[in-house]
C-alpha atoms as a PDB file:
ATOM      1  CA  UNK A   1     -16.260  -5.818 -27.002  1.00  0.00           C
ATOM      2  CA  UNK A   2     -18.494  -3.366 -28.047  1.00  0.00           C
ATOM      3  CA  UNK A   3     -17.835   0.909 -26.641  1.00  0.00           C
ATOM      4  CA  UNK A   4     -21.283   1.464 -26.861  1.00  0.00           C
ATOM      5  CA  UNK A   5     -22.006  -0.204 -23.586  1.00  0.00           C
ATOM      6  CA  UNK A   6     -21.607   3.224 -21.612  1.00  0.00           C
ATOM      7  CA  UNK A   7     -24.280   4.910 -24.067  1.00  0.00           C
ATOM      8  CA  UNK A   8     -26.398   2.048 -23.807  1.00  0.00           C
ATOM      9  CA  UNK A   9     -26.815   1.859 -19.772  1.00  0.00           C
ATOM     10  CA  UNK A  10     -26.162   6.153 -19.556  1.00  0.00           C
ATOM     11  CA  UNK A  11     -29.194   6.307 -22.496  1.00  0.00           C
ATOM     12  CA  UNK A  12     -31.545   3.949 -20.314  1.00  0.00           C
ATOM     13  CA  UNK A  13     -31.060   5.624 -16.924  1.00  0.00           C
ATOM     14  CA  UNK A  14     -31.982   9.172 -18.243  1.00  0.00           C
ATOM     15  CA  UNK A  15     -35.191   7.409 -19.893  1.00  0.00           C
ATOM     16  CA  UNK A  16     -36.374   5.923 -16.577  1.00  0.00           C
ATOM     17  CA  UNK A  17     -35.049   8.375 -13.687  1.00  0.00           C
ATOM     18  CA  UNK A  18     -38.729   9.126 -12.762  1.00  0.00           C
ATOM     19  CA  UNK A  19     -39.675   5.979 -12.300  1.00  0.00           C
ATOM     20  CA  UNK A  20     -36.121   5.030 -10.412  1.00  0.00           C
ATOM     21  CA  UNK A  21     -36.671   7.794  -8.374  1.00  0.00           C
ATOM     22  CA  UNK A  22     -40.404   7.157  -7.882  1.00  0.00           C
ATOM     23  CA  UNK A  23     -39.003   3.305  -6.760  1.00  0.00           C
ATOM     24  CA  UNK A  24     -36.881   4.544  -4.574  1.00  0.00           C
ATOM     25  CA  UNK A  25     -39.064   6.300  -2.223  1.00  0.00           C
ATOM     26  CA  UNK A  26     -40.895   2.648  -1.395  1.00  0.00           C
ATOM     27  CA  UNK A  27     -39.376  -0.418  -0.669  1.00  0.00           C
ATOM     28  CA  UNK A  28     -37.490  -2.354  -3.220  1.00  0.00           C
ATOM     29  CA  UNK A  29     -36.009  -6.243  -3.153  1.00  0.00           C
ATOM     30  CA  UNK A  30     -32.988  -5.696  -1.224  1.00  0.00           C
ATOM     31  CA  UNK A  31     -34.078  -2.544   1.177  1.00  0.00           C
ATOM     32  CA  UNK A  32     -33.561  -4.245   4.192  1.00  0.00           C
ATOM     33  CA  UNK A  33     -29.678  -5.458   2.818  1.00  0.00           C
ATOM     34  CA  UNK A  34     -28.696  -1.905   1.990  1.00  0.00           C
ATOM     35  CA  UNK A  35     -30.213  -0.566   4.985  1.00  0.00           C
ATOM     36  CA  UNK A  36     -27.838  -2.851   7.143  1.00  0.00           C
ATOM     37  CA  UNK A  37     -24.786  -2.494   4.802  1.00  0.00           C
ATOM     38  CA  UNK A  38     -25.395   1.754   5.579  1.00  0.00           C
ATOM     39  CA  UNK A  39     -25.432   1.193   9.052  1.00  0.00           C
ATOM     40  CA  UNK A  40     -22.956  -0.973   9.173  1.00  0.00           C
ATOM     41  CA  UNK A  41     -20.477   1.308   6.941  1.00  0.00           C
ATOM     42  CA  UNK A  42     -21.495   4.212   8.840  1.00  0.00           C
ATOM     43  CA  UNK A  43     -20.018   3.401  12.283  1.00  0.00           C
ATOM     44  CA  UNK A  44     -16.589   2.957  10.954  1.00  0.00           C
ATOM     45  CA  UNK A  45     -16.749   6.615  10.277  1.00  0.00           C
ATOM     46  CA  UNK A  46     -16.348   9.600  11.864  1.00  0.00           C
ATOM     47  CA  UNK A  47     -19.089  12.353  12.480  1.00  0.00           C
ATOM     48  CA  UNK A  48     -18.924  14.758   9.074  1.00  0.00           C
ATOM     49  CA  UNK A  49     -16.560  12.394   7.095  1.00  0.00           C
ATOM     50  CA  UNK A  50     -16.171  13.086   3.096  1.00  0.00           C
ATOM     51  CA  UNK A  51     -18.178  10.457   1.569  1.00  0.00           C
ATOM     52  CA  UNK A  52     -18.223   9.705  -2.038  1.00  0.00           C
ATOM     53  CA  UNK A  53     -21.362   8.158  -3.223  1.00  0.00           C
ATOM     54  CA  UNK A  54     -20.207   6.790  -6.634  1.00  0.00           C
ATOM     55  CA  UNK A  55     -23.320   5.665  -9.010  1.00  0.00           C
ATOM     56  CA  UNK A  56     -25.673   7.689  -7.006  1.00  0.00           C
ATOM     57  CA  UNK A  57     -28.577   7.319  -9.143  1.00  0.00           C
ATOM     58  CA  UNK A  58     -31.525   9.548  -7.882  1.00  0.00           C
ATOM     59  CA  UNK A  59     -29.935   9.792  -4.334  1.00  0.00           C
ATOM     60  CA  UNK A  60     -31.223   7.196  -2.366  1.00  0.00           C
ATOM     61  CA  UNK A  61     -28.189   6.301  -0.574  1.00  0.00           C
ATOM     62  CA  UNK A  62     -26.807   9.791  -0.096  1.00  0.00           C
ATOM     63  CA  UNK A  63     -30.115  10.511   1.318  1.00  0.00           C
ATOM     64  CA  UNK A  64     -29.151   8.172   4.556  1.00  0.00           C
ATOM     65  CA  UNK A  65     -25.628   9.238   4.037  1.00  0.00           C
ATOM     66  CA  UNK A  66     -26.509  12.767   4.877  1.00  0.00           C
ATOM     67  CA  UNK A  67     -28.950  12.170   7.348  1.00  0.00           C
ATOM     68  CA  UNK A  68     -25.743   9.955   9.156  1.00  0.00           C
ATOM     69  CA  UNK A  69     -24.067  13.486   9.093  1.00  0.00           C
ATOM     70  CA  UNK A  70     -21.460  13.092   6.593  1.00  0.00           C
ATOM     71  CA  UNK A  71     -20.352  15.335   4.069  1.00  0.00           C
ATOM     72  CA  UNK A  72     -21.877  13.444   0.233  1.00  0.00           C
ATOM     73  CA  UNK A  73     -20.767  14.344  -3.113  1.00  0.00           C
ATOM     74  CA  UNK A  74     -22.904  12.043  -5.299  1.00  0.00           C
ATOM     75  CA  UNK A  75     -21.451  11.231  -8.695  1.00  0.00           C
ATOM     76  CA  UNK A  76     -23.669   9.299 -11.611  1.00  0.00           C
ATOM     77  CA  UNK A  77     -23.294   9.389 -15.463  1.00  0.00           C
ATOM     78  CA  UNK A  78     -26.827  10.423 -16.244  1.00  0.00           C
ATOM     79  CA  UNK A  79     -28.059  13.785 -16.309  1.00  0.00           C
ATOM     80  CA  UNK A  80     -31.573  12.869 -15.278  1.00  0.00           C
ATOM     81  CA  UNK A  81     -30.325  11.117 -12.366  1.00  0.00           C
ATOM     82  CA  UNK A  82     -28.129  13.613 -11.040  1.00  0.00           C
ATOM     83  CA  UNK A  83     -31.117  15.902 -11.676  1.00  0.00           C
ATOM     84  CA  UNK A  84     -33.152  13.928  -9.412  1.00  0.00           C
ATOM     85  CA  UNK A  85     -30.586  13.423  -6.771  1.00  0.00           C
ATOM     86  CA  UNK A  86     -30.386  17.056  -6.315  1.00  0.00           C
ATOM     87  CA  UNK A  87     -33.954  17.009  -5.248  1.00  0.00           C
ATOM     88  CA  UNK A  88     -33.499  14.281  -2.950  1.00  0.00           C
ATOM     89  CA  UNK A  89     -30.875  15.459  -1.266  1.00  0.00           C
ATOM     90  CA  UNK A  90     -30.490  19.224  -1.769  1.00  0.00           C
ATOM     91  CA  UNK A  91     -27.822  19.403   0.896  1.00  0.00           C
ATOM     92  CA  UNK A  92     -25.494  17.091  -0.580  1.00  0.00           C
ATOM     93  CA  UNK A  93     -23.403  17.849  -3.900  1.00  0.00           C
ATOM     94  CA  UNK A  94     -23.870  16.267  -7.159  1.00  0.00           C
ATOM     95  CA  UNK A  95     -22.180  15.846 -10.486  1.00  0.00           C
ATOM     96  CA  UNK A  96     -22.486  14.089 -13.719  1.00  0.00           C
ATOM     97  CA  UNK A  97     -18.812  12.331 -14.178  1.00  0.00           C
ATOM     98  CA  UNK A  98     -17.941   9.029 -15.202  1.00  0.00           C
ATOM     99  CA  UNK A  99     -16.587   6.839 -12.655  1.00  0.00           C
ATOM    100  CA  UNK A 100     -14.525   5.318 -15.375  1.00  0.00           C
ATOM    101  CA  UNK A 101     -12.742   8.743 -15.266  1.00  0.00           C
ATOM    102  CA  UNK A 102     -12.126   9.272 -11.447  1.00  0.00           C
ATOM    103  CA  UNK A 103     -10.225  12.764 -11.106  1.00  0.00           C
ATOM    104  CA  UNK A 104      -9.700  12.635  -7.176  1.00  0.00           C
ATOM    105  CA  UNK A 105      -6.825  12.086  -4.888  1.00  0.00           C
ATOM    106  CA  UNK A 106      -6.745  11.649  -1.044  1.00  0.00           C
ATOM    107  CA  UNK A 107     -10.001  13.588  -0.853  1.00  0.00           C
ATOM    108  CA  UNK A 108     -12.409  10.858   1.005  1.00  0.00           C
ATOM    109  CA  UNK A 109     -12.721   9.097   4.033  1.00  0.00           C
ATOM    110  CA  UNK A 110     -15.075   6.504   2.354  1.00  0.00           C
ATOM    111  CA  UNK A 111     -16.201   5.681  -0.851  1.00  0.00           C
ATOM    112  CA  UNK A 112     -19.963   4.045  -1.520  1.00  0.00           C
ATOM    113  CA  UNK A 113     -20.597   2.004  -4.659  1.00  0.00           C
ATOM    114  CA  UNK A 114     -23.972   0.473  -4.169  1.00  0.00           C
ATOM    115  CA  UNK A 115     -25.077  -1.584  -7.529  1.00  0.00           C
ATOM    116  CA  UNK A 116     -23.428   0.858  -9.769  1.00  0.00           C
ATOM    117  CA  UNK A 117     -19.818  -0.778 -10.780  1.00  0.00           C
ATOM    118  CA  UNK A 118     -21.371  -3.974 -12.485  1.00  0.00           C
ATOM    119  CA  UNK A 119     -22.287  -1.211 -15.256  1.00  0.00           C
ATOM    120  CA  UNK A 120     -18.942  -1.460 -16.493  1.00  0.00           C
ATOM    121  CA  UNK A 121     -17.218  -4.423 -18.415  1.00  0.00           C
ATOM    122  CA  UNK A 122     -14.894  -6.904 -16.207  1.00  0.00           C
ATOM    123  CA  UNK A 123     -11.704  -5.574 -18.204  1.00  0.00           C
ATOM    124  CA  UNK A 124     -12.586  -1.744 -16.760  1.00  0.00           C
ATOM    125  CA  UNK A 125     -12.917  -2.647 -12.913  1.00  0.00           C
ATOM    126  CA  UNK A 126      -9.459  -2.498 -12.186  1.00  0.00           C
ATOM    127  CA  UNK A 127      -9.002   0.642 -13.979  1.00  0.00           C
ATOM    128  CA  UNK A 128     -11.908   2.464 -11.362  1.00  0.00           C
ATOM    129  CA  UNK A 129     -11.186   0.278  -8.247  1.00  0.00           C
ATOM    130  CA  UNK A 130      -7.302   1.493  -8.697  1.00  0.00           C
ATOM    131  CA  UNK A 131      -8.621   5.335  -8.900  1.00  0.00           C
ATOM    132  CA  UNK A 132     -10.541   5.226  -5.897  1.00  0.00           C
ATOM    133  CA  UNK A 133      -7.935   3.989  -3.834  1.00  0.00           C
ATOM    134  CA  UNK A 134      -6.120   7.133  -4.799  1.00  0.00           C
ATOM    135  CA  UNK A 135      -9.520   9.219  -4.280  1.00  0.00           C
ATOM    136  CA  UNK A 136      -9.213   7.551  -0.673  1.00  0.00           C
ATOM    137  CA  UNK A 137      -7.530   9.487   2.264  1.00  0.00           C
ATOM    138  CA  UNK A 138      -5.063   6.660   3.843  1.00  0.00           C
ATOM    139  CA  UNK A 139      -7.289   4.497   6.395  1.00  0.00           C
ATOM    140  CA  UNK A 140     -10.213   5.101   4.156  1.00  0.00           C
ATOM    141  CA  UNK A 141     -13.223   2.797   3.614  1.00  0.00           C
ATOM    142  CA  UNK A 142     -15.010   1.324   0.559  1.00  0.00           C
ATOM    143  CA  UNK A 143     -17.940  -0.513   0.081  1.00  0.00           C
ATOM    144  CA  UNK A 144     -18.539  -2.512  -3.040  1.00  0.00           C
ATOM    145  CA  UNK A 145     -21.928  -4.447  -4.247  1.00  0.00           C
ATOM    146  CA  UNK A 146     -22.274  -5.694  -7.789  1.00  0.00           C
ATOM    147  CA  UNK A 147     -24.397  -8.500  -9.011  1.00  0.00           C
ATOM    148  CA  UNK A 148     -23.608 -12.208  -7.915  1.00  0.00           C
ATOM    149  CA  UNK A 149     -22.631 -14.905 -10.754  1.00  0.00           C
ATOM    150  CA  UNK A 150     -20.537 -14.944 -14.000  1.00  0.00           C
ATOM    151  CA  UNK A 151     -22.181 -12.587 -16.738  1.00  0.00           C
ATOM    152  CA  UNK A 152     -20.542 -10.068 -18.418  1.00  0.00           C
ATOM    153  CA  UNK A 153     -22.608  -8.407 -21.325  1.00  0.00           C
ATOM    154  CA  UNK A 154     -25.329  -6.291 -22.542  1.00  0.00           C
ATOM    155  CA  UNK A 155     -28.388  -7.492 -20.901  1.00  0.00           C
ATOM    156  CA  UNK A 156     -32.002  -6.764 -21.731  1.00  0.00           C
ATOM    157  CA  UNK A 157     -35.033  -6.913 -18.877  1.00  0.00           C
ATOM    158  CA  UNK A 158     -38.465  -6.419 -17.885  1.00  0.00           C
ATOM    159  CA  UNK A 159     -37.950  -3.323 -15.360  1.00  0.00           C
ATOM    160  CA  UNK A 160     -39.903   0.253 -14.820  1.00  0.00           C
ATOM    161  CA  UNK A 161     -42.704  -0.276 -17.321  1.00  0.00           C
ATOM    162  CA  UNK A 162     -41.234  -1.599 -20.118  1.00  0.00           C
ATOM    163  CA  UNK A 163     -37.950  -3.614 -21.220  1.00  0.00           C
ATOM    164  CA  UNK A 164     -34.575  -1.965 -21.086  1.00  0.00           C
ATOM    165  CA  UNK A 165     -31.039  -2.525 -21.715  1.00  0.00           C
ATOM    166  CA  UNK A 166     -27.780  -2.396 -19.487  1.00  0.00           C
ATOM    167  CA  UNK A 167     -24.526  -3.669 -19.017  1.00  0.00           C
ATOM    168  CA  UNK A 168     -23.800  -6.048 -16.590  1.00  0.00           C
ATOM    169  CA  UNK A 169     -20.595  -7.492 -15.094  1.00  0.00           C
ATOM    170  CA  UNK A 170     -21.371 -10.324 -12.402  1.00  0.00           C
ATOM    171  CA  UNK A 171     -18.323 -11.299 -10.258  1.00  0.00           C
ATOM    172  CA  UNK A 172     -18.022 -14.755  -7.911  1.00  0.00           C
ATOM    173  CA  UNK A 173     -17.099 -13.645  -3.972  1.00  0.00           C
ATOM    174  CA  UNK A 174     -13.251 -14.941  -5.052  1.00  0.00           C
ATOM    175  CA  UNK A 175     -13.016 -13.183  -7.163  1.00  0.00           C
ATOM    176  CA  UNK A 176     -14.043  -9.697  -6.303  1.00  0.00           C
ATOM    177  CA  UNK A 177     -11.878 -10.578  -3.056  1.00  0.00           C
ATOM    178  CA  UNK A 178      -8.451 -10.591  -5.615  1.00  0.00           C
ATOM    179  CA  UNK A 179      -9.702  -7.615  -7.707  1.00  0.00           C
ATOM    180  CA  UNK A 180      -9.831  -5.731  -4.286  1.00  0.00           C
ATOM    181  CA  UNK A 181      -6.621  -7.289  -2.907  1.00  0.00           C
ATOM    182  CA  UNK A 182      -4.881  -6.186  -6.356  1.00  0.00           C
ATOM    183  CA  UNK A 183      -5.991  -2.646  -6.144  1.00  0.00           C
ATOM    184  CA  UNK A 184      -3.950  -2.126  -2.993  1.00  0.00           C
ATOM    185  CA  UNK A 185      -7.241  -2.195  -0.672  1.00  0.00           C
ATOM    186  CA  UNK A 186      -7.269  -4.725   2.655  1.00  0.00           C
ATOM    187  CA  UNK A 187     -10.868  -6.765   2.615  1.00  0.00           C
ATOM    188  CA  UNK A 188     -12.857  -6.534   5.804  1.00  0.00           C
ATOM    189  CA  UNK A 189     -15.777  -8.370   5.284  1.00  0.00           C
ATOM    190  CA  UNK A 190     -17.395 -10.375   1.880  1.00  0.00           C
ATOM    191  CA  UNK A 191     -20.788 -11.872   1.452  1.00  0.00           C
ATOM    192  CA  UNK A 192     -23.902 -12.233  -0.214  1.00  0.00           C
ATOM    193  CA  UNK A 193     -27.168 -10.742   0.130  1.00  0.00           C
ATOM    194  CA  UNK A 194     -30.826 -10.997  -1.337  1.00  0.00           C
ATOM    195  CA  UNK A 195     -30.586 -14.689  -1.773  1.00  0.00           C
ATOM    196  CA  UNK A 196     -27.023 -14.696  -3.349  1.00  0.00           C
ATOM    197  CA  UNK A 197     -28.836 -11.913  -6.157  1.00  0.00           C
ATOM    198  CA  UNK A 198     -25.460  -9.782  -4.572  1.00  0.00           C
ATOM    199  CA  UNK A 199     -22.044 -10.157  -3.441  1.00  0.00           C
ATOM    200  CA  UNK A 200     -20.726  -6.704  -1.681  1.00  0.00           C
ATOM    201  CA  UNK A 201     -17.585  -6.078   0.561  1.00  0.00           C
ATOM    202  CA  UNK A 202     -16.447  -3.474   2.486  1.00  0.00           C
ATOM    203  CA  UNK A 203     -12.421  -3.005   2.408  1.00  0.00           C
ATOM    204  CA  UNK A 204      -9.848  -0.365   3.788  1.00  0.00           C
ATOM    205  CA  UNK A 205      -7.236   1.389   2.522  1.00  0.00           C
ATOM    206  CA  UNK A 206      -4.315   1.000   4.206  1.00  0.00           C
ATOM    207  CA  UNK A 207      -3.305   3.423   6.787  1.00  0.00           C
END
């Protein structure tokens, strides 16, 4: 498999971060979904929990995040995103890291990865769900989402304008279940959502 499937997804998020961001501010396909999975994930914390927003994009989700009161540190691989996050959310912290490359241990109480960790090939998810179990305080929470189905590849679509290229890695419910399981984290809930576009989960790490 290719290494150029980091540049290629990294290179097309700094192109469109305007128009992401821009998107953001409206409604998209699966609002209502992440607005539920939010709420939902934020009543198993506690008021000003460490929250790591991992694939933060232009801050949508660490917008509600901080609004909830918790303390966000936003992490995305592309400059123009993290630029933009900043500006959502000036009272949260941001950096540009790769996820792939995790450097954090027992720091969170939760860890958010909305639609960011299908941007990584199926061999690599073990890898990043192993380091942030260790970025987890013990009794932490995690919620997953990646896309629904079997893919796994460099894909190319009509989004923002114009056609653009990303990698995607789409995982059956089962299967995301034993990736979790392996990675030392207990599963609390799996589904899908937006007409099976989604699978998510939220799990725990144990106590």
């Amino acid at each position: 498999m290719p290494d150029d499937y980091k540049e290629v997804t990294r290179a097309t998020y700094d192109v469109v971060a305007d128009s992401y961001a821009k998107r953001d501010k409206g409604s998209v396909d699966e609002s209502d979904d992440v607005h539920a999975a939010l709420n939902e994930f934020a009543s198993l914390l506690q008021p000003n929990a460490r929250v790591l927003d991992t694939g933060c994009a232009a801050g949508r989700d660490s917008y509600f995040l901080d609004r909830f009161g918790f303390r966000v540190t936003g992490i995305d691989f592309s400059p123009e995103m993290v630029e933009r996050a900043k500006r959502t959310v000036p009272g949260a912290t941001f950096k540009v890291m790769d996820f792939e490359e995790l450097p954090f241990t027992n720091e969170f109480d939760a860890v958010w990865a909305n639609a960011s960790l299908h941007h990584i090939p199926k061999r690599n998810l073990p890898v990043v769900l192993a380091a942030i179990n260790r970025a987890l305080k013990p009794g932490g929470y995690f919620f997953i989402k990646v896309k629904h189905g079997a893919a796994d590849s460099i894909r190319e679509n009509e989004k923002f304008g114009g056609k653009i290229k990303r990698y995607f890695a789409f995982y059956q419910n089962d299967e995301l279940h034993r990736l979790l399981e392996e990675a030392g984290f207990s599963i609390l809930s799996i589904k899908n959502t937006t007409q099976d576009e989604w699978v998510e989960a939220t799990a725990e790490k144990p106590a």
